[in-house]
PDB file of N, CA and C in Angstrom:
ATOM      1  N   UNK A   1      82.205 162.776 -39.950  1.00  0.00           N
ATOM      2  CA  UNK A   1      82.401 164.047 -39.287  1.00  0.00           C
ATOM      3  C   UNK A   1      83.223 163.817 -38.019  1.00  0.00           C
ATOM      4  N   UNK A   2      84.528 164.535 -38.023  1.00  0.00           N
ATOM      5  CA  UNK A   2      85.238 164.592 -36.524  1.00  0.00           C
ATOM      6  C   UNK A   2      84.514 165.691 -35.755  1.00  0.00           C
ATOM      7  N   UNK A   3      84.527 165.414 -34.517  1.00  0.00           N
ATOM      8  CA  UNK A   3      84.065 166.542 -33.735  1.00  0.00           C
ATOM      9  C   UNK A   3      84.823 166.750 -32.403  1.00  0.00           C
ATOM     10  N   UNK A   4      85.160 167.704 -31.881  1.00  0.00           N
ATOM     11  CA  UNK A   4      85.717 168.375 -30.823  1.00  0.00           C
ATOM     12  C   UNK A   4      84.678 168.982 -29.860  1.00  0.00           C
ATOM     13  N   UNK A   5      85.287 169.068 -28.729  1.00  0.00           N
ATOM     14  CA  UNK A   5      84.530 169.977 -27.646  1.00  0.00           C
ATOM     15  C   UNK A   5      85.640 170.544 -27.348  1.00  0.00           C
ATOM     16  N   UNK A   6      84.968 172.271 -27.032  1.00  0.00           N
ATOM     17  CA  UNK A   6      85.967 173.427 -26.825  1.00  0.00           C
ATOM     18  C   UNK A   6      85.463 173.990 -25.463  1.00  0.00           C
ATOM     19  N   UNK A   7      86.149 174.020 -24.622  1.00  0.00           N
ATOM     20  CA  UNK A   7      85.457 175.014 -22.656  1.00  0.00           C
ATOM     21  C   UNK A   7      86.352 176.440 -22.822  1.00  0.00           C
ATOM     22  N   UNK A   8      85.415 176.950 -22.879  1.00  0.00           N
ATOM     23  CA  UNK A   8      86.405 178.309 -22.258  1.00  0.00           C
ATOM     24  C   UNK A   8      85.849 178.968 -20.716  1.00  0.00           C
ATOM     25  N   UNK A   9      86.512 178.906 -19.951  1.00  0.00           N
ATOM     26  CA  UNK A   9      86.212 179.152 -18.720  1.00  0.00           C
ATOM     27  C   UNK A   9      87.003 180.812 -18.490  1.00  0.00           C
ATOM     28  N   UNK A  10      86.783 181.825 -17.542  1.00  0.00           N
ATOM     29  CA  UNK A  10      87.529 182.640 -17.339  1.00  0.00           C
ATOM     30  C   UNK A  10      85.888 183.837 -16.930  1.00  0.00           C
ATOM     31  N   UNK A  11      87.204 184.827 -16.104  1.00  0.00           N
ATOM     32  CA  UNK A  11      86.377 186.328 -16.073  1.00  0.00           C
ATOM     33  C   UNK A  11      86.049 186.543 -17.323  1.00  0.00           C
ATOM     34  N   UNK A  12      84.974 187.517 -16.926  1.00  0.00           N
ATOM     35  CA  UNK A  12      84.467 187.823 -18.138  1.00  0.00           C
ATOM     36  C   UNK A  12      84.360 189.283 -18.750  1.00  0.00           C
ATOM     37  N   UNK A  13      85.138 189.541 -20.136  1.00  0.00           N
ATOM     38  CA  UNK A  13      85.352 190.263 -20.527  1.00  0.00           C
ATOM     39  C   UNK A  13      84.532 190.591 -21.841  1.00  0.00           C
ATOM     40  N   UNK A  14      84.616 192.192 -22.582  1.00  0.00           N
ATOM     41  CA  UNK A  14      84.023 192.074 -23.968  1.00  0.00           C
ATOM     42  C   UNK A  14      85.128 191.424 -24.522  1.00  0.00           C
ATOM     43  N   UNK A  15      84.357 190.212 -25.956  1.00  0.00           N
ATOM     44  CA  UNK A  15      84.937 189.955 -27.317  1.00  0.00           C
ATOM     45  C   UNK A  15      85.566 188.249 -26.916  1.00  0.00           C
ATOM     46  N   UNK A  16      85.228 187.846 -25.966  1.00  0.00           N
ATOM     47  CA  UNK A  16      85.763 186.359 -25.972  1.00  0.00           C
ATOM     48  C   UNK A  16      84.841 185.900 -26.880  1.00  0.00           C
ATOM     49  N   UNK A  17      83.778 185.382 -27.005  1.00  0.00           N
ATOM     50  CA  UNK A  17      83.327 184.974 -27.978  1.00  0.00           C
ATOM     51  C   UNK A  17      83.708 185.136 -29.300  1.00  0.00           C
ATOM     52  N   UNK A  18      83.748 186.692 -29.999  1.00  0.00           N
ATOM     53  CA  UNK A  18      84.214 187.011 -30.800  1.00  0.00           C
ATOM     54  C   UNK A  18      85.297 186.645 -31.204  1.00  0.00           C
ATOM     55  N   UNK A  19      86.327 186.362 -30.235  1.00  0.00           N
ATOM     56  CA  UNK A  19      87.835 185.476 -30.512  1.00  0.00           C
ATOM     57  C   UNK A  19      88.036 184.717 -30.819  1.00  0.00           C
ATOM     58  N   UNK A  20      87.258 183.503 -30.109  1.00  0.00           N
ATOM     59  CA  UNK A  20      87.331 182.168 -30.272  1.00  0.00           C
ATOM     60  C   UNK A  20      86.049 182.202 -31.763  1.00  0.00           C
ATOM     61  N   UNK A  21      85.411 182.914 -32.040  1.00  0.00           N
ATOM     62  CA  UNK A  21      84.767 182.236 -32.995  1.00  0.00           C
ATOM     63  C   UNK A  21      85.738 182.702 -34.108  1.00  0.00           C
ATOM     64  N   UNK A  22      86.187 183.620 -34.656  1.00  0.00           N
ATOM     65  CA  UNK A  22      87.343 184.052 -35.416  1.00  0.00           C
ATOM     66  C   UNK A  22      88.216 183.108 -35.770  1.00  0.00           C
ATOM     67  N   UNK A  23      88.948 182.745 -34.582  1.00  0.00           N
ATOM     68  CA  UNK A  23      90.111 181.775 -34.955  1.00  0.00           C
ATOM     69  C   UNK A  23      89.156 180.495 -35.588  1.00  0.00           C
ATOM     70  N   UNK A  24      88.042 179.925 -35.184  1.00  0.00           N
ATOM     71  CA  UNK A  24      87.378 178.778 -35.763  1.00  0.00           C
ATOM     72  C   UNK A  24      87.175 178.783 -36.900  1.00  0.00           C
ATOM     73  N   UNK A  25      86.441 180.211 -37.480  1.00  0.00           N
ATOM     74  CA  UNK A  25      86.180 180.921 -38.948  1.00  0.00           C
ATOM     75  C   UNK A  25      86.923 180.522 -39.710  1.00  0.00           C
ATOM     76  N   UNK A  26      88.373 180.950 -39.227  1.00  0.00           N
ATOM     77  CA  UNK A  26      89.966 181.339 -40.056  1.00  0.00           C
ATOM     78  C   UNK A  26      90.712 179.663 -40.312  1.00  0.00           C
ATOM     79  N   UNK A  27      90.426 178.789 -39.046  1.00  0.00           N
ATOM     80  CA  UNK A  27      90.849 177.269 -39.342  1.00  0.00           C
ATOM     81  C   UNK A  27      89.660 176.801 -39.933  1.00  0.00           C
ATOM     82  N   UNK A  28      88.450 176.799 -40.628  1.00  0.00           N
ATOM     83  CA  UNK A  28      87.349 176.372 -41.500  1.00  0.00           C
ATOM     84  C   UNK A  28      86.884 175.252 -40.554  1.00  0.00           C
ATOM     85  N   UNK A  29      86.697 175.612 -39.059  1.00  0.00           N
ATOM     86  CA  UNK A  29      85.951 174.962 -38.281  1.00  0.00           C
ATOM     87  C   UNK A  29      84.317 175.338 -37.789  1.00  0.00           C
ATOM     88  N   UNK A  30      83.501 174.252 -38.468  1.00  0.00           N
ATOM     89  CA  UNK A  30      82.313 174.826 -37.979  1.00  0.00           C
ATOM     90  C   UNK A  30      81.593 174.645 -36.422  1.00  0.00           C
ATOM     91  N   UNK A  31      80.943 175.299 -36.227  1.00  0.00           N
ATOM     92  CA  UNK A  31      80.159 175.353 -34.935  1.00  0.00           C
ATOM     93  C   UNK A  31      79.164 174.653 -34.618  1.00  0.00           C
ATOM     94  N   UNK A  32      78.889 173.410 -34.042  1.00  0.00           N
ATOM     95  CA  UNK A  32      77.659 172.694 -34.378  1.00  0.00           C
ATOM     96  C   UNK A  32      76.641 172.889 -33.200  1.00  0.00           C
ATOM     97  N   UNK A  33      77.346 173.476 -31.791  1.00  0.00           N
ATOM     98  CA  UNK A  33      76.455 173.655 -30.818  1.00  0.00           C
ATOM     99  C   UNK A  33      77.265 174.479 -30.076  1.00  0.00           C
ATOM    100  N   UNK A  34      76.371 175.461 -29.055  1.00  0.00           N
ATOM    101  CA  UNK A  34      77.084 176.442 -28.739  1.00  0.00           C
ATOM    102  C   UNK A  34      76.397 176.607 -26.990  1.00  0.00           C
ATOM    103  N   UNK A  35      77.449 176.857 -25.900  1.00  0.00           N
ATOM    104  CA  UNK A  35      75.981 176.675 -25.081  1.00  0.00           C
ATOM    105  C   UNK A  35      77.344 177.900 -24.160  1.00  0.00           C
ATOM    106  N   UNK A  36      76.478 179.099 -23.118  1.00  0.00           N
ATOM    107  CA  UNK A  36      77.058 180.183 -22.736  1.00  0.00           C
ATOM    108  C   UNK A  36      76.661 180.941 -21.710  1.00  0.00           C
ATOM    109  N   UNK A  37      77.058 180.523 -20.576  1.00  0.00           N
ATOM    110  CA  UNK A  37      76.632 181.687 -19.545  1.00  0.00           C
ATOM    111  C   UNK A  37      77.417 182.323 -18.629  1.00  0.00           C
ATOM    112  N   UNK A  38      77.319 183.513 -18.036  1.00  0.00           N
ATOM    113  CA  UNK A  38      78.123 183.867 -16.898  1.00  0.00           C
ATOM    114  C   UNK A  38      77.336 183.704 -15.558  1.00  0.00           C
ATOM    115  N   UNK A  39      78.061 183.307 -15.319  1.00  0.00           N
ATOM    116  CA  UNK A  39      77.845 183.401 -13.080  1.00  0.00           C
ATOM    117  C   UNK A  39      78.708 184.340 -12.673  1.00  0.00           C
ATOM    118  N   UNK A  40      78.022 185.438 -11.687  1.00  0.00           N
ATOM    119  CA  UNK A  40      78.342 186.139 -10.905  1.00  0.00           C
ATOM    120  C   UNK A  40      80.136 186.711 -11.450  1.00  0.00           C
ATOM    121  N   UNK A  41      80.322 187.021 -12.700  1.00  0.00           N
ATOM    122  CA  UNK A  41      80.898 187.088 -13.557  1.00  0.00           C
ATOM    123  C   UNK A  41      82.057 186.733 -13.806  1.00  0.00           C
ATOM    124  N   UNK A  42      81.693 185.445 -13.816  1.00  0.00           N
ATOM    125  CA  UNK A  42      82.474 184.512 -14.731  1.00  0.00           C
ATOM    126  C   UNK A  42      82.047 183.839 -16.075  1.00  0.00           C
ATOM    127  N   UNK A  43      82.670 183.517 -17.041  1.00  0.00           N
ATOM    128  CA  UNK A  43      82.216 183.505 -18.501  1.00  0.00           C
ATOM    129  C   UNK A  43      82.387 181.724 -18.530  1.00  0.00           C
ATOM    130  N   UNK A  44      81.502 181.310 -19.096  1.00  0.00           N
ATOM    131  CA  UNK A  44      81.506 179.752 -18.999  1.00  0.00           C
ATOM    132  C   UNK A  44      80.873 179.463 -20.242  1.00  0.00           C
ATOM    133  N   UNK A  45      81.859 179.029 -21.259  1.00  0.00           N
ATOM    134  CA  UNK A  45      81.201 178.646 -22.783  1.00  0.00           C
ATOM    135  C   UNK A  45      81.634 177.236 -23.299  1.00  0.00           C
ATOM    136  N   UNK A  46      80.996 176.438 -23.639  1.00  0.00           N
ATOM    137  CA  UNK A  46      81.323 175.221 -24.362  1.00  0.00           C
ATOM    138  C   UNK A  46      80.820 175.132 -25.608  1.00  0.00           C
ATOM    139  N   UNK A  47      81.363 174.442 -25.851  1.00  0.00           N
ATOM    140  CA  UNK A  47      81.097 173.917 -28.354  1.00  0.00           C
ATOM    141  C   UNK A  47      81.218 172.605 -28.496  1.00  0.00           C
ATOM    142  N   UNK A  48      80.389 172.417 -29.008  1.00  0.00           N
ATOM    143  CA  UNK A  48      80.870 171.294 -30.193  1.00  0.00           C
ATOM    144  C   UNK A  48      81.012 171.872 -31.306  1.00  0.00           C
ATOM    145  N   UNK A  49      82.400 171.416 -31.863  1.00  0.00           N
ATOM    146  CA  UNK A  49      82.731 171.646 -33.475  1.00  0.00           C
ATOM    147  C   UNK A  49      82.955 170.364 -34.350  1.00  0.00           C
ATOM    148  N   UNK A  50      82.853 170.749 -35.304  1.00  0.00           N
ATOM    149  CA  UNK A  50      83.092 169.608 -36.657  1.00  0.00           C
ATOM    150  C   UNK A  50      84.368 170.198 -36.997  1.00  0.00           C
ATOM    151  N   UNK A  51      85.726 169.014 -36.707  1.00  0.00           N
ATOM    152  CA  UNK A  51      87.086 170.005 -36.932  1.00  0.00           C
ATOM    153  C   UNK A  51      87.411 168.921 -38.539  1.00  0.00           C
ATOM    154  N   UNK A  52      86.244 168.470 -39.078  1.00  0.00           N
ATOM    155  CA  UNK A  52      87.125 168.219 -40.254  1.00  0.00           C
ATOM    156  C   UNK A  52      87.698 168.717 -41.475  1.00  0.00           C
ATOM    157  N   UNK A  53      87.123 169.869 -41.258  1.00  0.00           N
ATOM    158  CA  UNK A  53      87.630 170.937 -42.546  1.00  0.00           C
ATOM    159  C   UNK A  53      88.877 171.292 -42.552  1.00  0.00           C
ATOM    160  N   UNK A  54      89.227 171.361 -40.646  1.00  0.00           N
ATOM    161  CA  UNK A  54      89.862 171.727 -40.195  1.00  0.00           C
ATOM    162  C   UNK A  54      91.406 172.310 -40.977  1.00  0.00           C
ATOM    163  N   UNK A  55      92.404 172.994 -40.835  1.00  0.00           N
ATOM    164  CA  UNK A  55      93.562 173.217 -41.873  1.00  0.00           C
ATOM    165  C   UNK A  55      95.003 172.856 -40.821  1.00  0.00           C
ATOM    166  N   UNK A  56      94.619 172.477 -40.212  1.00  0.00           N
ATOM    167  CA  UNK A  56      96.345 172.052 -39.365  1.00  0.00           C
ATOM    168  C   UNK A  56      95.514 170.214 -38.063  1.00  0.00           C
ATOM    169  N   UNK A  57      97.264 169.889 -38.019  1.00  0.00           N
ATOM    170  CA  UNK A  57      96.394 168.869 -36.750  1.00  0.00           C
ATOM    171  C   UNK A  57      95.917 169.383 -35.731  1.00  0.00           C
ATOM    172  N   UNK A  58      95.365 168.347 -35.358  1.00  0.00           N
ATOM    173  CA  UNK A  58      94.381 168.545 -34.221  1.00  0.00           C
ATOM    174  C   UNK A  58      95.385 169.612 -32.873  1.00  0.00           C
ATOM    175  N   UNK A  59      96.527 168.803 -32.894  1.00  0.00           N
ATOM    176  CA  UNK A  59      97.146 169.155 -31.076  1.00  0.00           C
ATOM    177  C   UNK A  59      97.674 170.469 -31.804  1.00  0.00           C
ATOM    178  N   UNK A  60      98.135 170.917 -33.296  1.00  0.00           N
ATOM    179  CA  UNK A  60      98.187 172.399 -33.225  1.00  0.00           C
ATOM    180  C   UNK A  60      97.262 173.344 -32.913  1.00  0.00           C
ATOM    181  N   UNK A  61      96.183 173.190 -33.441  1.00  0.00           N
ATOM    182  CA  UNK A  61      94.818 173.775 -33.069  1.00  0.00           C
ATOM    183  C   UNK A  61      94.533 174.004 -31.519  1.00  0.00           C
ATOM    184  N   UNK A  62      94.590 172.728 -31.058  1.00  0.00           N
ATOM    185  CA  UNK A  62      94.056 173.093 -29.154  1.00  0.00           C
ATOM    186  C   UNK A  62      95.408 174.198 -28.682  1.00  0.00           C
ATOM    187  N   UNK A  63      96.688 173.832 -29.463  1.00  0.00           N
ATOM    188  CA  UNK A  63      97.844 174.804 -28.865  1.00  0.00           C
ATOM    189  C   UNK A  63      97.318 175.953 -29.067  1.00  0.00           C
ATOM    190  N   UNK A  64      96.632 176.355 -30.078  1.00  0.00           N
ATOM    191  CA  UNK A  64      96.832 177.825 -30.725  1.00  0.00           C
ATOM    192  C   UNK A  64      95.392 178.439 -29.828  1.00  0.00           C
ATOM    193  N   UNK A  65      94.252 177.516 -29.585  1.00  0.00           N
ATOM    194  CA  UNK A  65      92.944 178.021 -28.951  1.00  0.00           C
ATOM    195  C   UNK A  65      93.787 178.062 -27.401  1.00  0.00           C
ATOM    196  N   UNK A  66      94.312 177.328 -27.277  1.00  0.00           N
ATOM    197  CA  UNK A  66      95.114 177.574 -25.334  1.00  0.00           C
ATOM    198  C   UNK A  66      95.562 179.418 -25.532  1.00  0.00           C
ATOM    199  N   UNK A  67      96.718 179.094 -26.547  1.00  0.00           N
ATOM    200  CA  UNK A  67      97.483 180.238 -26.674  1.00  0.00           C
ATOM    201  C   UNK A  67      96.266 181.958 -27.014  1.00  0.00           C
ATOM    202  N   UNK A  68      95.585 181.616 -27.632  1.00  0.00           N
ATOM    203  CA  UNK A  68      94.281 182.500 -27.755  1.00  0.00           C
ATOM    204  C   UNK A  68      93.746 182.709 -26.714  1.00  0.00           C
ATOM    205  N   UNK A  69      93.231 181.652 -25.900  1.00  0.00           N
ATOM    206  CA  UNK A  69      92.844 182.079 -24.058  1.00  0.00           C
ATOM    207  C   UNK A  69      93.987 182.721 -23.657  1.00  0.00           C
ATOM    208  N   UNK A  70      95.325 182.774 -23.422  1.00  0.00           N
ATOM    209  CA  UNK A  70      96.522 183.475 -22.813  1.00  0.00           C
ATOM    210  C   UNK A  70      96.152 184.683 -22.757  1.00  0.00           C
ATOM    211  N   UNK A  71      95.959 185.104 -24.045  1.00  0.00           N
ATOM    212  CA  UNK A  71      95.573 186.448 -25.182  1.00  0.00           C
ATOM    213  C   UNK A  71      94.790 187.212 -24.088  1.00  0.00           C
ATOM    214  N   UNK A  72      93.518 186.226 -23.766  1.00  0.00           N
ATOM    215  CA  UNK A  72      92.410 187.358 -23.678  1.00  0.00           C
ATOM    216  C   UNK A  72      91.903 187.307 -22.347  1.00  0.00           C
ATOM    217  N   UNK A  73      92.916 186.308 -21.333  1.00  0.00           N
ATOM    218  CA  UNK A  73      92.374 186.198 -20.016  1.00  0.00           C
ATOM    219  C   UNK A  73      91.631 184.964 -19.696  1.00  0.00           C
ATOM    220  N   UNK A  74      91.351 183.623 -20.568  1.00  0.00           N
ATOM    221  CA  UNK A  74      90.511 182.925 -20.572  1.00  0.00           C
ATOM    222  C   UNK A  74      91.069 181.497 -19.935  1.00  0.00           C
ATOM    223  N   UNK A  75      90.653 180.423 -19.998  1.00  0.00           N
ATOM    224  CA  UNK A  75      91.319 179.355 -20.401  1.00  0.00           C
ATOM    225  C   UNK A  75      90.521 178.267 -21.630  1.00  0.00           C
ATOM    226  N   UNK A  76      91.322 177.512 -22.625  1.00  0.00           N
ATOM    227  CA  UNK A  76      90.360 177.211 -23.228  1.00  0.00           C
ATOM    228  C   UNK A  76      91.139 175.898 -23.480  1.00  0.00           C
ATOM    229  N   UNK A  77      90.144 174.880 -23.547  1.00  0.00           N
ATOM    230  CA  UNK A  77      90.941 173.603 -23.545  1.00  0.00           C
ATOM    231  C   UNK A  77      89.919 173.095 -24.846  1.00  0.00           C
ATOM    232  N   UNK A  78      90.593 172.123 -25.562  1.00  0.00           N
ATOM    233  CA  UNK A  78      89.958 171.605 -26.877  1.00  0.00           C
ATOM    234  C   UNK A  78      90.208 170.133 -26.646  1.00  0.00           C
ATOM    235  N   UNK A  79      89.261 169.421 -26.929  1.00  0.00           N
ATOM    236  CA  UNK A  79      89.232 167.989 -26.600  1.00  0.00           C
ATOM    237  C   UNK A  79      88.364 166.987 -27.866  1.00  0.00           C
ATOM    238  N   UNK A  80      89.252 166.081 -28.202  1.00  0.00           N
ATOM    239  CA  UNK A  80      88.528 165.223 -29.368  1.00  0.00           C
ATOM    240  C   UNK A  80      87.147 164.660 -28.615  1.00  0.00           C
ATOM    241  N   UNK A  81      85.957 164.534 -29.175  1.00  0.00           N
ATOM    242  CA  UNK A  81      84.835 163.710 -28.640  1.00  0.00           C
ATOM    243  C   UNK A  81      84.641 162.456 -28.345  1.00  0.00           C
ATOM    244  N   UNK A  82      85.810 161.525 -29.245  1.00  0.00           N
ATOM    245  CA  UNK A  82      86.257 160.064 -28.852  1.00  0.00           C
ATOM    246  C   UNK A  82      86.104 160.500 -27.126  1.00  0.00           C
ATOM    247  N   UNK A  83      87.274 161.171 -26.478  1.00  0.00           N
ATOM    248  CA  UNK A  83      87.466 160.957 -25.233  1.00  0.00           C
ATOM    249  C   UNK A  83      86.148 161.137 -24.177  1.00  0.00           C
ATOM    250  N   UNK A  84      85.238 161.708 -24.697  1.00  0.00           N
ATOM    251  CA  UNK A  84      83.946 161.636 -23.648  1.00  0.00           C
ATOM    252  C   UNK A  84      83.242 160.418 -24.357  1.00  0.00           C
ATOM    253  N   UNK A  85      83.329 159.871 -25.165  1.00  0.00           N
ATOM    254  CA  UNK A  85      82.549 158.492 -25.349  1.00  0.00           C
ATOM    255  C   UNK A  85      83.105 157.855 -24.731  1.00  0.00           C
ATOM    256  N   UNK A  86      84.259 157.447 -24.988  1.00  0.00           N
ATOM    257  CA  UNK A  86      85.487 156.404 -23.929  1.00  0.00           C
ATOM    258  C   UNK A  86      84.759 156.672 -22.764  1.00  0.00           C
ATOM    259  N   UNK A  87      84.332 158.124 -21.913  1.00  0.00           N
ATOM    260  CA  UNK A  87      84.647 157.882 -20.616  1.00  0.00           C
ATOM    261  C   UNK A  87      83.376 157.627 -20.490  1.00  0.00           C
ATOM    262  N   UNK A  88      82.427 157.620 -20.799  1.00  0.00           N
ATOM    263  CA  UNK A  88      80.942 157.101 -20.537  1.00  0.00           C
ATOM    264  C   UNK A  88      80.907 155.403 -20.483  1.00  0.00           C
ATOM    265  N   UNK A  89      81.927 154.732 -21.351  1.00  0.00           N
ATOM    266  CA  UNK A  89      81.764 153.467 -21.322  1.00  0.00           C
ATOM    267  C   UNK A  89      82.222 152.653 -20.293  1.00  0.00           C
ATOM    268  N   UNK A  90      83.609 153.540 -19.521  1.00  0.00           N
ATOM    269  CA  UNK A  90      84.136 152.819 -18.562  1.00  0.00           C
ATOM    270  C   UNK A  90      83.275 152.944 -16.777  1.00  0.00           C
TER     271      UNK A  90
END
């Protein structure tokens, strides 16, 4: 299983969730953990996904979830999980 972590940071509006889970739906990425809150309203969501179903590479995908935050006011950055193991070791 590959897995990704997804942040979406931003004000908070209706249907971000709804967005980002859509586009995940539509690339056959599943959701393996989901964690979500706002402060004083700001929207603060992170994921782990399993991107191996996945239907395009990886760096198209984080382009298209960036380009999806553009969309809706957000920012959303997608990151392979290798890179937080790496950084725990050093």
């Amino acid at each position: 299983m590959k897995k990704a972590v997804i942040t979406v940071i931003g004000k908070d509006t209706v249907g971000i969730i709804a967005k980002v889970c859509t586009y995940l739906a539509r690339q056959n990425i599943n959701i393996l953990d989901i964690s979500q809150t706002i402060v004083q309203g700001y929207f603060n969501m992170m994921m782990v996904v399993d991107i191996s179903g996945g239907t395009m590479p990886f760096g198209d995908m984080a382009d298209e979830l960036a380009a999806v935050g553009e969309e809706i006011g957000v920012v959303i950055k997608c990151q392979k999980e290798e890179i937080f193991d790496k950084m725990h070791r050093i």
